[in-house]
PDB file of N, CA and C in Angstrom:
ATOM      1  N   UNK A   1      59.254  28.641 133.286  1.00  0.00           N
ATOM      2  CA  UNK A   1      59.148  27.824 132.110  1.00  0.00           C
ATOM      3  C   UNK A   1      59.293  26.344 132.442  1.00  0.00           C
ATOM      4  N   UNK A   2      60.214  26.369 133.546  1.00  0.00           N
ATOM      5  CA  UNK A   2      60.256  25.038 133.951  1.00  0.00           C
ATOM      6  C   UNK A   2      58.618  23.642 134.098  1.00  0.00           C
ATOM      7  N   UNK A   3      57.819  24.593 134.139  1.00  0.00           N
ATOM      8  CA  UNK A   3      56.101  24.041 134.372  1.00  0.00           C
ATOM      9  C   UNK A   3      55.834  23.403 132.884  1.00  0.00           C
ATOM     10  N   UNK A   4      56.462  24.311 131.860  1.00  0.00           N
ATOM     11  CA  UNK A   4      55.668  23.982 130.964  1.00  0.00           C
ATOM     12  C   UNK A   4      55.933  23.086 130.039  1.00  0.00           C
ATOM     13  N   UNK A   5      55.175  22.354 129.205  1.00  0.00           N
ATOM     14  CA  UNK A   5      55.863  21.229 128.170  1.00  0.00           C
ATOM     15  C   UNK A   5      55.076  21.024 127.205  1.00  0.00           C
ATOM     16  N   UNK A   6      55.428  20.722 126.085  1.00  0.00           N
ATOM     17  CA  UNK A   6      54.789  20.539 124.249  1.00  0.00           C
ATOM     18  C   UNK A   6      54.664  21.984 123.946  1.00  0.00           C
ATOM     19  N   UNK A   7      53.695  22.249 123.163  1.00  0.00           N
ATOM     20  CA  UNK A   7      53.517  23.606 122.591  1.00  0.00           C
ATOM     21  C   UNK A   7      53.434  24.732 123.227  1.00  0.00           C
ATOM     22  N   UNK A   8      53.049  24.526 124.300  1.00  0.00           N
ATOM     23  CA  UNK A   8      53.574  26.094 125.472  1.00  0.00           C
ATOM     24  C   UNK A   8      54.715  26.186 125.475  1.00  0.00           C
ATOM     25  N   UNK A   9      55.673  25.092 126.105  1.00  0.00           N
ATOM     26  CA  UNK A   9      56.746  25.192 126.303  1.00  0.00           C
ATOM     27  C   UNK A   9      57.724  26.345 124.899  1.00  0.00           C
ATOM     28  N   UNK A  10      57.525  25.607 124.234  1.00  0.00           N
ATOM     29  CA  UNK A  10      57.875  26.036 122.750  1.00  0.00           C
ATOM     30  C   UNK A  10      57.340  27.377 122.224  1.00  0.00           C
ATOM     31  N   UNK A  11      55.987  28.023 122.677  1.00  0.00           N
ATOM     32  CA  UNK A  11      56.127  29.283 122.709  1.00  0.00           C
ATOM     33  C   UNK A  11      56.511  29.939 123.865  1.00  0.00           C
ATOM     34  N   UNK A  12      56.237  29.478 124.879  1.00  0.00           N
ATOM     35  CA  UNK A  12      57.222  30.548 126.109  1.00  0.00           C
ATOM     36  C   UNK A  12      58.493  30.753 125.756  1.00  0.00           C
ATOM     37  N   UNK A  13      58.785  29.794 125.048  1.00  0.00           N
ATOM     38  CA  UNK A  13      60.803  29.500 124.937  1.00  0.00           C
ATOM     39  C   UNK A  13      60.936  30.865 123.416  1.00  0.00           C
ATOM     40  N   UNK A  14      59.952  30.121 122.141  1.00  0.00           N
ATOM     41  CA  UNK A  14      60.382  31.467 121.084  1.00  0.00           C
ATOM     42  C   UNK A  14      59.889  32.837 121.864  1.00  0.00           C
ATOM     43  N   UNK A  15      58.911  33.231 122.877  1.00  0.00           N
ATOM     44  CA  UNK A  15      58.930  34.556 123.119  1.00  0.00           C
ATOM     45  C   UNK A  15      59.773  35.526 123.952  1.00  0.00           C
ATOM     46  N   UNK A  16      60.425  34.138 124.907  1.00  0.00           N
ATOM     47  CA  UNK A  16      61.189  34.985 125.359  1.00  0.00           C
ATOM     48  C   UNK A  16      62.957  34.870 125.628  1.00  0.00           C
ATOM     49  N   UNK A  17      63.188  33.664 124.751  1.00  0.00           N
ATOM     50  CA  UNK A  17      64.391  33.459 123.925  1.00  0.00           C
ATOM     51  C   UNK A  17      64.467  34.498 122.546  1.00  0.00           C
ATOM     52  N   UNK A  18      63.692  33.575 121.618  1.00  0.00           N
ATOM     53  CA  UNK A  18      63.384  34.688 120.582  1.00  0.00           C
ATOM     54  C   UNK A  18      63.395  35.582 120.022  1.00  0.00           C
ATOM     55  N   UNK A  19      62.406  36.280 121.365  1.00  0.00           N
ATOM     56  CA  UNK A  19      61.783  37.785 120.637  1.00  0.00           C
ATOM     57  C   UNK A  19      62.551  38.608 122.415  1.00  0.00           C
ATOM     58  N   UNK A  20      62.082  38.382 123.388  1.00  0.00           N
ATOM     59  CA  UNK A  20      62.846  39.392 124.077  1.00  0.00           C
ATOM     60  C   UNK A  20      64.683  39.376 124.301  1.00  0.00           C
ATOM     61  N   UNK A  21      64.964  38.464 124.037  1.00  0.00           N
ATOM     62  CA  UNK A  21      66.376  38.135 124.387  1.00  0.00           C
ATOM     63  C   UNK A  21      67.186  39.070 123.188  1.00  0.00           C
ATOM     64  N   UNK A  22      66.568  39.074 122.320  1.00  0.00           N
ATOM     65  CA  UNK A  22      67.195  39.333 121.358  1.00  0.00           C
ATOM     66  C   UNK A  22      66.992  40.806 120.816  1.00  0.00           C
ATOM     67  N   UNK A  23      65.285  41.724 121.380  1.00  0.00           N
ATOM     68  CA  UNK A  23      65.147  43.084 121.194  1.00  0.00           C
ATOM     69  C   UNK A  23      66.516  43.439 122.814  1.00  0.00           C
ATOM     70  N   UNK A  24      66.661  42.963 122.987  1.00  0.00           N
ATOM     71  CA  UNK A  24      67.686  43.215 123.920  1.00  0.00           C
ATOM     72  C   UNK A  24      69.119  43.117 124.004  1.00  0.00           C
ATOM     73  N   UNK A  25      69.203  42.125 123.257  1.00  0.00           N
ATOM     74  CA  UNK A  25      70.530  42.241 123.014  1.00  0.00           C
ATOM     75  C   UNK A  25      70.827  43.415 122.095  1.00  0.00           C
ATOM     76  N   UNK A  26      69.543  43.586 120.967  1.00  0.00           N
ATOM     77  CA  UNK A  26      69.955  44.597 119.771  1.00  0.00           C
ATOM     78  C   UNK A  26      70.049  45.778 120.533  1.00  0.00           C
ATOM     79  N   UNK A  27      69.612  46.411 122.184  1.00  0.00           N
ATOM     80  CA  UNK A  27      69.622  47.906 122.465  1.00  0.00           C
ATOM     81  C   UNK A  27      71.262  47.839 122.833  1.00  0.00           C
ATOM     82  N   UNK A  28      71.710  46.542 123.273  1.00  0.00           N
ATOM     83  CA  UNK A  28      73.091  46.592 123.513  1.00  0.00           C
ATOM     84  C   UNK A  28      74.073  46.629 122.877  1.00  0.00           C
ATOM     85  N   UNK A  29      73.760  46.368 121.384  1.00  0.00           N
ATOM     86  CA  UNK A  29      74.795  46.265 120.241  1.00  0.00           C
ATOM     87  C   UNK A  29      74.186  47.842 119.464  1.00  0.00           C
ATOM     88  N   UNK A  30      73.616  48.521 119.965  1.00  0.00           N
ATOM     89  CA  UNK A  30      72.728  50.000 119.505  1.00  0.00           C
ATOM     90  C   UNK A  30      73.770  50.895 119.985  1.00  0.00           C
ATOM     91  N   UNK A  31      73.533  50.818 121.312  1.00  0.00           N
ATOM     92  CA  UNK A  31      74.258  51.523 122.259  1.00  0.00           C
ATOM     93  C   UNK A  31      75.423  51.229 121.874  1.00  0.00           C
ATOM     94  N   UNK A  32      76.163  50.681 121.865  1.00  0.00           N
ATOM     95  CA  UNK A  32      77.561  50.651 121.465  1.00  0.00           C
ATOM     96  C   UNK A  32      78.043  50.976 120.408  1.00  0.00           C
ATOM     97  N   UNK A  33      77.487  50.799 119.642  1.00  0.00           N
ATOM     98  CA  UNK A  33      77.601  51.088 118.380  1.00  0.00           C
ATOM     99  C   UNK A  33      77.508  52.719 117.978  1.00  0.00           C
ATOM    100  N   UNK A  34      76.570  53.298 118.653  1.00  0.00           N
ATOM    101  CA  UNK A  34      75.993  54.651 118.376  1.00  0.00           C
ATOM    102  C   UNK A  34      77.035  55.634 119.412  1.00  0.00           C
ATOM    103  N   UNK A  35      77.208  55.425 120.465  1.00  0.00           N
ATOM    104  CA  UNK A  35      77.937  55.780 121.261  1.00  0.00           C
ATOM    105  C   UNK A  35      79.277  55.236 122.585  1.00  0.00           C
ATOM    106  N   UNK A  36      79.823  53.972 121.884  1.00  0.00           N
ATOM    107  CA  UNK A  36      80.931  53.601 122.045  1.00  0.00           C
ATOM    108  C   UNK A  36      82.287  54.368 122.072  1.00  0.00           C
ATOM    109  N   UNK A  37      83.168  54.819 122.446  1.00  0.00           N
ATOM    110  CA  UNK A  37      84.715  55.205 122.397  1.00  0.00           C
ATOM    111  C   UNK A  37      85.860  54.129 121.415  1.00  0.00           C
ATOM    112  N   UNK A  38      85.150  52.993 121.792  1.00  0.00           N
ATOM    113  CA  UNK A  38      86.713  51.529 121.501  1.00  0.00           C
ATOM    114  C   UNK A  38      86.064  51.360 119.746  1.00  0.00           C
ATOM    115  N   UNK A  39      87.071  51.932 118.992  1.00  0.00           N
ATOM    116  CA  UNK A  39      86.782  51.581 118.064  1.00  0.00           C
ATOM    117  C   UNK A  39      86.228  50.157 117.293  1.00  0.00           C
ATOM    118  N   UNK A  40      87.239  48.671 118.151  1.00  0.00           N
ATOM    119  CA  UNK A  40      86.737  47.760 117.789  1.00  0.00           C
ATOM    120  C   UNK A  40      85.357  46.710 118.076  1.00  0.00           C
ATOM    121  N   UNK A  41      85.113  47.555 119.204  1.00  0.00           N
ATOM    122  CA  UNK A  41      83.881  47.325 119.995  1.00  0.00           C
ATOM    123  C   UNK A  41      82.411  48.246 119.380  1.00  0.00           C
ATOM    124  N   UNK A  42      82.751  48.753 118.399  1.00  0.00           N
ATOM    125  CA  UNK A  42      81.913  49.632 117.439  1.00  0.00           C
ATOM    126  C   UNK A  42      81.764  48.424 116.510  1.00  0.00           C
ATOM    127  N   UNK A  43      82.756  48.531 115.833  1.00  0.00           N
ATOM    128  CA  UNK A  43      82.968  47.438 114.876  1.00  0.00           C
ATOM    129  C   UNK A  43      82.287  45.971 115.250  1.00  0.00           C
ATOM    130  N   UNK A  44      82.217  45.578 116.285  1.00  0.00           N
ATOM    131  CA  UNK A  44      81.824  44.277 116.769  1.00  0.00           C
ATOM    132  C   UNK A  44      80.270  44.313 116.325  1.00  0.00           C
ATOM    133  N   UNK A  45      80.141  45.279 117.498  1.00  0.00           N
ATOM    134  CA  UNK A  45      78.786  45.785 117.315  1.00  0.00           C
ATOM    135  C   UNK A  45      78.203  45.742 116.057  1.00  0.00           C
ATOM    136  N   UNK A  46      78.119  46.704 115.112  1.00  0.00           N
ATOM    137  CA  UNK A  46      78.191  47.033 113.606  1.00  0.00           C
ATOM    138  C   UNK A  46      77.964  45.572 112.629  1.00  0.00           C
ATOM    139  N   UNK A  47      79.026  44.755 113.436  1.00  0.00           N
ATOM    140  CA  UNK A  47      79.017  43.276 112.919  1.00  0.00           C
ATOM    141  C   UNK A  47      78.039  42.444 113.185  1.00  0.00           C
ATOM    142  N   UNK A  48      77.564  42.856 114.532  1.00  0.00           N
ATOM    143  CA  UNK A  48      76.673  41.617 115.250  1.00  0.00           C
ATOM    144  C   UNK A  48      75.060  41.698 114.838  1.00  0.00           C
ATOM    145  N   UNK A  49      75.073  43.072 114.391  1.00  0.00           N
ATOM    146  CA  UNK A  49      73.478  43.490 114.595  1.00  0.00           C
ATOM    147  C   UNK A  49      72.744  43.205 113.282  1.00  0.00           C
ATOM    148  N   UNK A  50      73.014  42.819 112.381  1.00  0.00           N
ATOM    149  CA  UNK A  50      72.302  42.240 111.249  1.00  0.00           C
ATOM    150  C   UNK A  50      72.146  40.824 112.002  1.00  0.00           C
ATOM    151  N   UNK A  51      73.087  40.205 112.374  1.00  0.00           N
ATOM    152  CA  UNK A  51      72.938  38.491 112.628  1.00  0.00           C
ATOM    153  C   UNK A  51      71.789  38.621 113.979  1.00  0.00           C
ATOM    154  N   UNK A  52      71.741  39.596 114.561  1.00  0.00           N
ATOM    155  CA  UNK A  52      71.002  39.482 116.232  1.00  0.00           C
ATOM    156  C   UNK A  52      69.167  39.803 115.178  1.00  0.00           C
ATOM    157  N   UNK A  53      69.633  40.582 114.233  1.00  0.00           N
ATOM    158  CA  UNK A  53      68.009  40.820 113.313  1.00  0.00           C
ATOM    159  C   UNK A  53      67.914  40.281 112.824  1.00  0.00           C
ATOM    160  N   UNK A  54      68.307  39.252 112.406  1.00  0.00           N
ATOM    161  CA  UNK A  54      67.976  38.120 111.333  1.00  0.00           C
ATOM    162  C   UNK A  54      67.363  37.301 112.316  1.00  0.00           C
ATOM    163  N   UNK A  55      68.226  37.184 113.207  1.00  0.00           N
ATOM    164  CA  UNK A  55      67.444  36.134 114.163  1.00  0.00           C
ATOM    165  C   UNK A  55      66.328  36.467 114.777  1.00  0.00           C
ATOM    166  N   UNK A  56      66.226  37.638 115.235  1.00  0.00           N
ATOM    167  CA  UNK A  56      65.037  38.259 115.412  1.00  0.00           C
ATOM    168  C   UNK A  56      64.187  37.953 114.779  1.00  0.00           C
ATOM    169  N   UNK A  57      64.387  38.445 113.496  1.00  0.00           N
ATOM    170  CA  UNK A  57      62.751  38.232 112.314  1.00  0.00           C
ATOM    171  C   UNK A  57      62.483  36.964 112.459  1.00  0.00           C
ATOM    172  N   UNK A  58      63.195  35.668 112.275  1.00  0.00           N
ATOM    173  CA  UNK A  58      63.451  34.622 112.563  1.00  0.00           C
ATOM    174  C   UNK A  58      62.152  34.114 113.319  1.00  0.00           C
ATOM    175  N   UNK A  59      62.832  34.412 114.230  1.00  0.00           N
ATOM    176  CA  UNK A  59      61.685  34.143 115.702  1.00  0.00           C
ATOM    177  C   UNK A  59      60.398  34.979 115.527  1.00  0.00           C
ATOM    178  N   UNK A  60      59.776  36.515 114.952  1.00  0.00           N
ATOM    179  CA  UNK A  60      58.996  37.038 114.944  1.00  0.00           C
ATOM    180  C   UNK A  60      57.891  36.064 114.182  1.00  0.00           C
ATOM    181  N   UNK A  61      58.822  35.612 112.777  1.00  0.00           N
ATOM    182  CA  UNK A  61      57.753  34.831 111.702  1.00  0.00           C
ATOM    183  C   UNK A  61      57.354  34.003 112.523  1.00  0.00           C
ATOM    184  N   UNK A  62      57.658  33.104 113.742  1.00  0.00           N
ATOM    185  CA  UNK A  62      57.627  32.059 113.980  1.00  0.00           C
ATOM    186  C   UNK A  62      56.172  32.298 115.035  1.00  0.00           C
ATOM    187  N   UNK A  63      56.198  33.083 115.927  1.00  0.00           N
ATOM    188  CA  UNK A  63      55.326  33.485 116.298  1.00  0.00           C
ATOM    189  C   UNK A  63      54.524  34.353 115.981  1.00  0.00           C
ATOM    190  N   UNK A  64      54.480  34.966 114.813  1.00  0.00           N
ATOM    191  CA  UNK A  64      53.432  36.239 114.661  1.00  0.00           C
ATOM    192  C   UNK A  64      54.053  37.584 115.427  1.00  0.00           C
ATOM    193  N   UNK A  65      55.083  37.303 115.642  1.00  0.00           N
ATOM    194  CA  UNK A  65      55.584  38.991 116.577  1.00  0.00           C
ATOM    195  C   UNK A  65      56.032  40.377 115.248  1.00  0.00           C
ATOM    196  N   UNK A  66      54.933  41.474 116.135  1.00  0.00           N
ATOM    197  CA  UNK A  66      55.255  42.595 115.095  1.00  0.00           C
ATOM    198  C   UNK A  66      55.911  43.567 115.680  1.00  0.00           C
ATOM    199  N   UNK A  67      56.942  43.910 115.369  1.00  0.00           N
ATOM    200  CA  UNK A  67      57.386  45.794 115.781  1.00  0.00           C
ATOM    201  C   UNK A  67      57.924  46.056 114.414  1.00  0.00           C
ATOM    202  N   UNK A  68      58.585  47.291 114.938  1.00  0.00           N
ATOM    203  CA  UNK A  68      59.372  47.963 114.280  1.00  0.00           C
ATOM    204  C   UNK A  68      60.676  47.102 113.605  1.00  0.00           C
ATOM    205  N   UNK A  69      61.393  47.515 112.862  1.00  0.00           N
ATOM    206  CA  UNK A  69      62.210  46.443 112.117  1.00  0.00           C
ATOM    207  C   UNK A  69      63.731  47.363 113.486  1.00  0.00           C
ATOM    208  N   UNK A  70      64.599  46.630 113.555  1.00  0.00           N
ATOM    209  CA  UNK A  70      65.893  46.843 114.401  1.00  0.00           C
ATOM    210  C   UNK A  70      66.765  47.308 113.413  1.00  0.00           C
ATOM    211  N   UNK A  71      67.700  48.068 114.210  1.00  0.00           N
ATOM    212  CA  UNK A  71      68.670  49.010 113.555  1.00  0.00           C
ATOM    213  C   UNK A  71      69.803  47.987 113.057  1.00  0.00           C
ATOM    214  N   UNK A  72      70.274  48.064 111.864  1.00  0.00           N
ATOM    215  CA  UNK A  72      71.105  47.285 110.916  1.00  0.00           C
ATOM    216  C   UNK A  72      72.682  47.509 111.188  1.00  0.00           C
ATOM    217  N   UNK A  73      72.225  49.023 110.903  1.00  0.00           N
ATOM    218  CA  UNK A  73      74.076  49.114 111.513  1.00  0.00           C
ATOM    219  C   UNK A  73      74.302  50.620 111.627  1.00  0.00           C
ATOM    220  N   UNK A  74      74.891  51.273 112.534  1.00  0.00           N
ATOM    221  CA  UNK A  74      75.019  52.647 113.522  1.00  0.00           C
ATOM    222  C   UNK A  74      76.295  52.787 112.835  1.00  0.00           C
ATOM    223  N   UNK A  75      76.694  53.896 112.982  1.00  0.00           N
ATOM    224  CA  UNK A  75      78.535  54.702 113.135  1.00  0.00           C
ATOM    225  C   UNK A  75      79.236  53.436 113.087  1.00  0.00           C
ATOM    226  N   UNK A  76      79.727  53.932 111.603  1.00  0.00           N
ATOM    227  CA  UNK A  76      80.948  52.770 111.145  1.00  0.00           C
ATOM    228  C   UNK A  76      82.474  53.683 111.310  1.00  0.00           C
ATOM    229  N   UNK A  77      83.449  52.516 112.034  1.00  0.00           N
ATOM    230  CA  UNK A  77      84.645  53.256 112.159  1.00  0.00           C
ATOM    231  C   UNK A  77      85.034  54.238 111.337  1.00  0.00           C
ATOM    232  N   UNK A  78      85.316  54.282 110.141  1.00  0.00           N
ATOM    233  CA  UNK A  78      85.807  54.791 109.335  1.00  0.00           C
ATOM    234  C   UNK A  78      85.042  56.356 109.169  1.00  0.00           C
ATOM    235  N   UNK A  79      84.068  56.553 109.697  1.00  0.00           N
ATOM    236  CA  UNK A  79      83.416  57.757 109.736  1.00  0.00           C
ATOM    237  C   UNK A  79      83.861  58.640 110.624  1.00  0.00           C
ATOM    238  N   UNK A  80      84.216  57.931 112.385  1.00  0.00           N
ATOM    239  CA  UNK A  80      85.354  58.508 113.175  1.00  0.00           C
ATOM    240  C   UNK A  80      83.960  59.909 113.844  1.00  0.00           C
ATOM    241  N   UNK A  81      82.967  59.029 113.688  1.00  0.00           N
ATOM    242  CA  UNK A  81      81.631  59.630 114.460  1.00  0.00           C
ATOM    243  C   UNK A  81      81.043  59.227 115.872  1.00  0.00           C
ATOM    244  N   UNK A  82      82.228  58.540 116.264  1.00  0.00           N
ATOM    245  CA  UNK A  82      81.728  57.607 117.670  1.00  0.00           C
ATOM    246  C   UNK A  82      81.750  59.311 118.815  1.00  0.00           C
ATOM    247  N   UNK A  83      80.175  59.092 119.403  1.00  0.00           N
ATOM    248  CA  UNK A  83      79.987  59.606 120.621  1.00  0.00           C
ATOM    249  C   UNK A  83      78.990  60.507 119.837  1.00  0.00           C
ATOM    250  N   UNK A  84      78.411  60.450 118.614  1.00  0.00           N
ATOM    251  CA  UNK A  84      77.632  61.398 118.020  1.00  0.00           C
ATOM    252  C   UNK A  84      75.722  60.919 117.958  1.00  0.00           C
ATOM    253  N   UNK A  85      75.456  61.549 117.293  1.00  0.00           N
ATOM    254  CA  UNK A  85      73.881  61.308 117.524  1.00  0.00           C
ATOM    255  C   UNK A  85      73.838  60.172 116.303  1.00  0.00           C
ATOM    256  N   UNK A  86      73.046  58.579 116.796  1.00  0.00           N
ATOM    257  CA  UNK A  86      73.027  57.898 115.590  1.00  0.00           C
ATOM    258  C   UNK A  86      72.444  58.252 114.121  1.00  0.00           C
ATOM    259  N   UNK A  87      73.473  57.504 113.132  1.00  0.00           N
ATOM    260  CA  UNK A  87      72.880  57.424 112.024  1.00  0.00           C
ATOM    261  C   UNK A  87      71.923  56.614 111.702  1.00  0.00           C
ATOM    262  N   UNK A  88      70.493  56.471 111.362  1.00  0.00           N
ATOM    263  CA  UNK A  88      69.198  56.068 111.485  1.00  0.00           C
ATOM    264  C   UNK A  88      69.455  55.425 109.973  1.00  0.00           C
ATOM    265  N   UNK A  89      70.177  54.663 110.102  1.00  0.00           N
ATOM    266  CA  UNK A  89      70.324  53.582 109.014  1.00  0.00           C
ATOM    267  C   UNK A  89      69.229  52.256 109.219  1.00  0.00           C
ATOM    268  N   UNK A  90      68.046  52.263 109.386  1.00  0.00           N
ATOM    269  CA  UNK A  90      66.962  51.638 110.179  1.00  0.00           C
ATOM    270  C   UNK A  90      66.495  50.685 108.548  1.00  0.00           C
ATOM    271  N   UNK A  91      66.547  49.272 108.503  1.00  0.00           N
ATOM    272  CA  UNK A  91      65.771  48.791 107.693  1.00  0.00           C
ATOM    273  C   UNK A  91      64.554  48.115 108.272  1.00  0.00           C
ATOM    274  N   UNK A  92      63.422  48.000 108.253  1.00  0.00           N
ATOM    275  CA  UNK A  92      62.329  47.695 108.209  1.00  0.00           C
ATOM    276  C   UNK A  92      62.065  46.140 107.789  1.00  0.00           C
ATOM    277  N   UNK A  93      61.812  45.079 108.453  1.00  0.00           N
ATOM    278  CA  UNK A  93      61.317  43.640 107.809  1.00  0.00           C
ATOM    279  C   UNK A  93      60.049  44.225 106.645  1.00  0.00           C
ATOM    280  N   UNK A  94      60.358  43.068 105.859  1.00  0.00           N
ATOM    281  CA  UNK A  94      59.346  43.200 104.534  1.00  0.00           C
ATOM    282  C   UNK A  94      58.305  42.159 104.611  1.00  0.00           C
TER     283      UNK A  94
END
């Protein structure tokens, strides 16, 4: 990225700041969330992953990026379901 500057720059940076940094961070706040042990590290998780999809969509509008919408929020403590098959609580961008 270092090469590039004005409007490249600025889409190399939203695609892969953006849009990959962030379908990536969400498999990491997935995974934890879905099959974590540390209760508060569920919870973190649980917490983080609306703000990591917001930002996501964020960046998608910005470039035209389409997938699937990211998982909102997995096994909440209080269910005491950690290590189970996720709950597909999946919202979809509109």
């Amino acid at each position: 990225m270092s090469q590039l500057r004005g409007e490249n720059f600025d889409k190399a940076f939203l695609q892969e700041a953006g849009i990959n940094a962030h379908l990536e961070n969400a498999s990491v706040y997935q995974r934890e969330a879905a099959f974590g042990q540390n209760q508060d590290l569920i919870a973190v998780a649980n917490k983080g992953l609306p703000i990591i999809s917001n930002h996501f969509n964020t960046a998608s509008s910005l470039t035209n990026y389409r997938v699937a919408g990211l998982i909102q929020h997995i096994n909440t403590p209080s269910t005491g379901t950690s290590g189970t098959a996720p709950q597909n609580n999946n919202t979809a961008p509109q």
